[in-house]
Protein backbone atom coordinates (compact mmCIF):
# COMPACT_ATOMS: atom_id res chain seq x y z
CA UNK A 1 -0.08 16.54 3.03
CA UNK A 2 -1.39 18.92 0.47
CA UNK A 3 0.97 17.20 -2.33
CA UNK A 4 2.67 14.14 -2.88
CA UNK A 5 6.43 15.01 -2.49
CA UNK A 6 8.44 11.80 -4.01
CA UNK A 7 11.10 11.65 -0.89
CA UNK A 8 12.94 8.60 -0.27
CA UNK A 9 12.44 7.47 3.28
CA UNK A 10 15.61 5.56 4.66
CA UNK A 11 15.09 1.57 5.29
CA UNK A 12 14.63 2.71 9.36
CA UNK A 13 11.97 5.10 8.23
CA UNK A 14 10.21 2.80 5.97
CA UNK A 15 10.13 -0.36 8.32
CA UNK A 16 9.62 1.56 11.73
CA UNK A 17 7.96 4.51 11.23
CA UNK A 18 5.05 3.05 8.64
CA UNK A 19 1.55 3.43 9.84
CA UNK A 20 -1.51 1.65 8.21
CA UNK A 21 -3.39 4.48 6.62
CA UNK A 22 -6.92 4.81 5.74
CA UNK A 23 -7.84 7.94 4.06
CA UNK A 24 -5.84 8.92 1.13
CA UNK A 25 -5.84 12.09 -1.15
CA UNK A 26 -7.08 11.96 -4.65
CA UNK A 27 -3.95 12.32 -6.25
CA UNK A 28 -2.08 9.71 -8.96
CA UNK A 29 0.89 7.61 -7.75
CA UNK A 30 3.91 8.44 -10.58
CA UNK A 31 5.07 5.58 -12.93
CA UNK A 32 8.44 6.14 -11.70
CA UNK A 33 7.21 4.57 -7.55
CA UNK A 34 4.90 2.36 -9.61
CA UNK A 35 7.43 0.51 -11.63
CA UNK A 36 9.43 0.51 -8.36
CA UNK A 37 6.92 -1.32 -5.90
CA UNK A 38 6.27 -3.68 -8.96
CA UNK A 39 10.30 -4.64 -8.72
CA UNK A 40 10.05 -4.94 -5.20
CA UNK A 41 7.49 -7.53 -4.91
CA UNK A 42 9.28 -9.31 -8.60
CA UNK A 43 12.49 -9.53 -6.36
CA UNK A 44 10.50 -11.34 -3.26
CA UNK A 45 11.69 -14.54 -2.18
CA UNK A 46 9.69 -17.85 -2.41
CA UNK A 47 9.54 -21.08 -1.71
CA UNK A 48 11.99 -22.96 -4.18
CA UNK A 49 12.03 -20.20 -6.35
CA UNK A 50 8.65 -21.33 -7.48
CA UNK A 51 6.69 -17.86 -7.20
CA UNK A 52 3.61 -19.37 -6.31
CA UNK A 53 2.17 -16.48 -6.35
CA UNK A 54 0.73 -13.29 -8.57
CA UNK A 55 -0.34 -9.99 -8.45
CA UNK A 56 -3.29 -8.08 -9.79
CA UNK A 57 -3.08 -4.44 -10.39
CA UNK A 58 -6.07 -2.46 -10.05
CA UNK A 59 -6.77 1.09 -11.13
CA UNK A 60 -10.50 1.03 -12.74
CA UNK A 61 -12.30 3.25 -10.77
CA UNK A 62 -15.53 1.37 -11.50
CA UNK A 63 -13.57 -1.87 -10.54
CA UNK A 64 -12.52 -0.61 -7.08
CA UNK A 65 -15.91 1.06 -6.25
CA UNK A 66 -17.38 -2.45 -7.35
CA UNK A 67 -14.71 -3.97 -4.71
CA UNK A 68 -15.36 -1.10 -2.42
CA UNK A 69 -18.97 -2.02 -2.50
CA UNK A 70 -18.25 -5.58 -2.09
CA UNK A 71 -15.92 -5.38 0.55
CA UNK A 72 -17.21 -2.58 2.60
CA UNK A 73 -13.83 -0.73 2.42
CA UNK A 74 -13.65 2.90 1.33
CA UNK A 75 -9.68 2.37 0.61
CA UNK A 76 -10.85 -0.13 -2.67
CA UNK A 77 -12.44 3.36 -4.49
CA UNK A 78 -10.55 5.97 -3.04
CA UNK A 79 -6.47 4.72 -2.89
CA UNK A 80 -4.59 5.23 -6.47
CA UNK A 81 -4.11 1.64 -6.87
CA UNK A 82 -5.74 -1.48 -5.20
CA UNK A 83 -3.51 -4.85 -5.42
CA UNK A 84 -4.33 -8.38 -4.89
CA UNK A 85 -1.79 -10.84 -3.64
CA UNK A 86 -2.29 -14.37 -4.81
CA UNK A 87 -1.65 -17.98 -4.25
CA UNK A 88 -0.94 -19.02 -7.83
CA UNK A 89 -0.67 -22.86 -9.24
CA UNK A 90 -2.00 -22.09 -12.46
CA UNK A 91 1.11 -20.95 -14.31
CA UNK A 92 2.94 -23.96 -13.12
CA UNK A 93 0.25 -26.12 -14.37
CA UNK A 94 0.00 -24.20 -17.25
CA UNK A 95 3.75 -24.81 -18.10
CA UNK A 96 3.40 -28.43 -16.96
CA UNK A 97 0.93 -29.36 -20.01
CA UNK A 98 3.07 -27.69 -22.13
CA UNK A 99 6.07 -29.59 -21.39
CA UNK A 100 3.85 -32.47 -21.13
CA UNK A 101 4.34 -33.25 -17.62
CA UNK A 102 3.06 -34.92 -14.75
CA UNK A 103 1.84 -32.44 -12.68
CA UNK A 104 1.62 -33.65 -8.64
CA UNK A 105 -1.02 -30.87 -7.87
CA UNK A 106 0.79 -29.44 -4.73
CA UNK A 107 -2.08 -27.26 -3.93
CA UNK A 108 -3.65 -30.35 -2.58
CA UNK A 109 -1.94 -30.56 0.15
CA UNK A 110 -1.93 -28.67 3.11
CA UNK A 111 2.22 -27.64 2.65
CA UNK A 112 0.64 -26.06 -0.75
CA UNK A 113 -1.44 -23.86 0.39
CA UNK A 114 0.34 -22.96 3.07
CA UNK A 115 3.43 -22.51 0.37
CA UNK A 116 1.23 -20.47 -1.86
CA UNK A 117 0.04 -18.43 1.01
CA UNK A 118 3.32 -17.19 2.19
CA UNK A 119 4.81 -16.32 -0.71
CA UNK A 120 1.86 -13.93 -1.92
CA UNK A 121 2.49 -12.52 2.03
CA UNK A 122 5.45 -12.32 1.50
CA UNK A 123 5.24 -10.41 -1.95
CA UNK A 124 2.49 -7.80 -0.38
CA UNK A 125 5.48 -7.13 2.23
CA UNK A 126 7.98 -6.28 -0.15
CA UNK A 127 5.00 -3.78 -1.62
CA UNK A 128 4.21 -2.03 1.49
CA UNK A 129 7.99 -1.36 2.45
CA UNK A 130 8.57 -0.20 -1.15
CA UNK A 131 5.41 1.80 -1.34
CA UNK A 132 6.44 3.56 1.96
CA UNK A 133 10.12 4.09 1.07
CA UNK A 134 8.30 6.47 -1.70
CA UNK A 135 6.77 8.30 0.85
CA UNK A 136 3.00 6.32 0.03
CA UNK A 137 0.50 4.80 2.07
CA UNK A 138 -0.47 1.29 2.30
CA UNK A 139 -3.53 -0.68 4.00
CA UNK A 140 -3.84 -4.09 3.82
CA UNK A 141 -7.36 -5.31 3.22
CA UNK A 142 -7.40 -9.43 4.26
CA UNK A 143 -11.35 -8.92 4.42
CA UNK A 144 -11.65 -9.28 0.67
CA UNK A 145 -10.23 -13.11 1.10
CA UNK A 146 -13.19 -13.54 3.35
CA UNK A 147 -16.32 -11.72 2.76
CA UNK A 148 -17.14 -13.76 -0.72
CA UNK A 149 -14.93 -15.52 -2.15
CA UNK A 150 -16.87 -16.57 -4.84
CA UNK A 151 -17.39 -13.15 -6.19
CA UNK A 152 -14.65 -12.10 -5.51
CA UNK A 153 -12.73 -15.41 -7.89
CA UNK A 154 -15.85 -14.10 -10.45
CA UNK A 155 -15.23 -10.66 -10.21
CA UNK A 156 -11.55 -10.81 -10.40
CA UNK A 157 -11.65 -13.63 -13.11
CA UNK A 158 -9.54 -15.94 -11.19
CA UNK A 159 -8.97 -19.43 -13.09
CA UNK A 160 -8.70 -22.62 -10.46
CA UNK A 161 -5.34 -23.27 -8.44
CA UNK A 162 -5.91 -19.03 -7.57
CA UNK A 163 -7.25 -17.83 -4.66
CA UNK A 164 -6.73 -14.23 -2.88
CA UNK A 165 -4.75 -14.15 -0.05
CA UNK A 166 -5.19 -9.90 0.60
CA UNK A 167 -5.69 -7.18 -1.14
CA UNK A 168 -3.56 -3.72 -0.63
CA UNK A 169 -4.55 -0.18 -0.85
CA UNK A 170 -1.86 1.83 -2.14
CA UNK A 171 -1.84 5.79 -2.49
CA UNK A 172 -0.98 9.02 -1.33
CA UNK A 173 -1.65 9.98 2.72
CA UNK A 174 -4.49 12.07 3.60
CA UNK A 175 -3.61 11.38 7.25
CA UNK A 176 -0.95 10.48 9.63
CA UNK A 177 -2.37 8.91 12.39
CA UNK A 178 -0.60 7.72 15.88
CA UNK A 179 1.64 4.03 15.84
CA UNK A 180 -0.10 1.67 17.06
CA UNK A 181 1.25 0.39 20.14
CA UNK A 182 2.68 -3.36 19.64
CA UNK A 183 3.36 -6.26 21.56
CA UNK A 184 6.57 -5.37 23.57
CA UNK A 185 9.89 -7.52 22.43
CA UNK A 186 9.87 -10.16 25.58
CA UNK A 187 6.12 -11.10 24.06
CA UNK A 188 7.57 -11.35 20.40
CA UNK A 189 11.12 -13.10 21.18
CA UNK A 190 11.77 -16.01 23.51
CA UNK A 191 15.45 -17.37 23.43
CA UNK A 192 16.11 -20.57 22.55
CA UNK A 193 12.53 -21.94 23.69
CA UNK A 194 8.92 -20.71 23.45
CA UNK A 195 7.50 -18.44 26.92
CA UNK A 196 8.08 -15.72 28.91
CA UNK A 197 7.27 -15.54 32.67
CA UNK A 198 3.66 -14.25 33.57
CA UNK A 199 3.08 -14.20 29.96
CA UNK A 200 -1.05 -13.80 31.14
CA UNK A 201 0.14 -10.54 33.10
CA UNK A 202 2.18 -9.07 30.26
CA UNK A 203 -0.10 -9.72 27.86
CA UNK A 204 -2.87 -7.62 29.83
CA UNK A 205 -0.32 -5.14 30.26
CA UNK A 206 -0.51 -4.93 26.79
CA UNK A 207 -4.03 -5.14 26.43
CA UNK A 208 -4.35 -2.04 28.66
CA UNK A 209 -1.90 -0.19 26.53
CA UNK A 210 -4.33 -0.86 23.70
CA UNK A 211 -7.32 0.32 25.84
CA UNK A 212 -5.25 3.61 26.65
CA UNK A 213 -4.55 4.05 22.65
CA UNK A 214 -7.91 3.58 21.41
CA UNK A 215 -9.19 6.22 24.04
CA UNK A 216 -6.77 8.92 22.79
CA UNK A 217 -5.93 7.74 19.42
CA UNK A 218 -5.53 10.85 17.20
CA UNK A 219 -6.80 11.12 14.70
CA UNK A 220 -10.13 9.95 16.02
CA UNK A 221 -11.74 7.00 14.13
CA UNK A 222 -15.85 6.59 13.52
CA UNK A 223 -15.33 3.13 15.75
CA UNK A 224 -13.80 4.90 18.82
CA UNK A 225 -15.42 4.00 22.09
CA UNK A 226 -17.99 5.75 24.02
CA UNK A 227 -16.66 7.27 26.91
CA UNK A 228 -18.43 3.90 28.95
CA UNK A 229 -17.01 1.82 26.47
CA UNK A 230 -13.84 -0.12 26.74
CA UNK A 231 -12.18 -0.89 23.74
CA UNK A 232 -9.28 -3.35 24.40
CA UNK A 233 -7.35 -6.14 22.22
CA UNK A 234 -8.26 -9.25 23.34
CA UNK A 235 -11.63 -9.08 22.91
CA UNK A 236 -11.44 -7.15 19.58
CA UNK A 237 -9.53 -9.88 18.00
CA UNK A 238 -11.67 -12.40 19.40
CA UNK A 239 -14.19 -10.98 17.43
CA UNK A 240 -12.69 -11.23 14.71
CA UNK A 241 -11.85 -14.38 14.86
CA UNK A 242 -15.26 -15.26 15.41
CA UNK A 243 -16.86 -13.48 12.19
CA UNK A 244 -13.88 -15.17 10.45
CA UNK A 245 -14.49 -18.79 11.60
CA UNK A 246 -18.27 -18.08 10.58
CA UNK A 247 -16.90 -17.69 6.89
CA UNK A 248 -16.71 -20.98 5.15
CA UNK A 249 -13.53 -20.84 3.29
CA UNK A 250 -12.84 -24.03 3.03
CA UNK A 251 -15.87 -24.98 0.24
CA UNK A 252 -14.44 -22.04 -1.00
CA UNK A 253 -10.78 -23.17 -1.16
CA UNK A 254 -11.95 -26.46 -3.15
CA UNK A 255 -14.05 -24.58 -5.53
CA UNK A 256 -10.71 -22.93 -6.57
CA UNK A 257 -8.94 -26.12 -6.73
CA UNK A 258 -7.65 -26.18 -3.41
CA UNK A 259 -8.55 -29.61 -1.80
CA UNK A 260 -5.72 -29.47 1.28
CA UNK A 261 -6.52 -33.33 2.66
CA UNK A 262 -3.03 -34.12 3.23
């Protein structure tokens, strides 16, 4: 991983065999994958064709060490490219007064930000498949949505009806570390109706799985267990869901122009 070799992965490769990378090499992505990744996430479907959504391209090194900073994520300053997915009702409202008309404020309601939502999602998807097809590495960062919104809206010069949704590193690999092990299919796909049987004892099959990967993971990361330790799922993501719920991003949601009482 001494050089960035554009190879085009096939669609198996891109979808099954991506990792979420971390540490990237200091190396430019070409204009060539660029322009291709921005096509990608042009061509992504939305809701009613409304592409409630846009993108923000980042490559000022200042900028992303500023984010970086911010964030607390090392893959803001040292990826090639950092972009932020947003929820986007400006432009509509933007071509609304122009046509001079009524405009019902969608992002008012609950459906609208969940609309708006999606479709950035959806757009950072068609990103990290096309980035990996090029052989690049992707990390999604949803902690910038969180951490401070209001700095981040600042920072970013976001006008109201914008919010983040998540942020993506983009570069080239400086690692290539082991899959993470995922829910097996029975968990994922039920047929015809929600639940599988003993769903409590497959999912702490699961969870052990997890607690087997994170003690062997290669290559070793700086929050890897203590040999006492036990580092599982459940009560990772619990975690996280409790730092998240201590965020209020609701204020912040309205101070963007997001007021989702309905």
């Amino acid at each position: 991983m001494e050089q960035y070799e554009n190879t085009p992965l096939s669609v198996r490769d891109s979808l099954l065999e991506r990792r979420t990378i971390r540490r990237y090499q200091r190396l430019p992505i070409p204009e060539e994958d660029l322009r291709f990744i921005r096509e990608a996430i042009r061509n992504t479907p939305t809701s009613y064709n409304g592409q409630q959504y846009s993108v923000i391209e980042i490559d000022d090194q200042p900028l992303k060490e500023r984010l970086a900073s911010l964030v607390g994520q090392k893959q803001f300053k040292t990826s090639a490219r950092v972009f932020c997915f947003l929820s986007d009702y400006h432009k509509i409202g933007v071509a609304a007064e122009a046509k001079g008309l009524d405009n019902p404020h969608f992002e008012n309601s609950l459906d609208g930000l969940i609309v708006g939502t999606v479709d950035a999602s959806l757009a950072m998807m068609s990103a990290i498949v096309a980035a990996t097809s090029r052989g690049l590495a992707t990390c999604p960062i949803g902690y910038a949505r969180t951490v401070d919104p209001a700095r981040i809206s600042e920072i970013l010069k976001l006008p109201r009806g914008v919010y983040l949704v998540c942020a993506l590193a983009v570069g080239v690999p400086a690692e290539m570390p082991d899959k993470h092990p995922k829910q097996p299919l029975d968990l994922l796909f039920f047929r015809n109706a929600y639940g599988v049987p003993d769903m409590a004892g497959r999912l702490l099959d699961y969870d052990r799985a997890v607690i087997d990967y994170n003690a062997t993971r290669t290559p070793a990361t700086t929050n890897r267990p203590a040999p006492d330790e036990i580092n599982d799922w459940v009560s990772h993501i619990l975690d996280y869901y409790r730092e998240a719920i201590a965020k209020p991003l609701l204020p912040a949601l309205r101070a963007r122009g997001y007021n989702p009482d309905r």
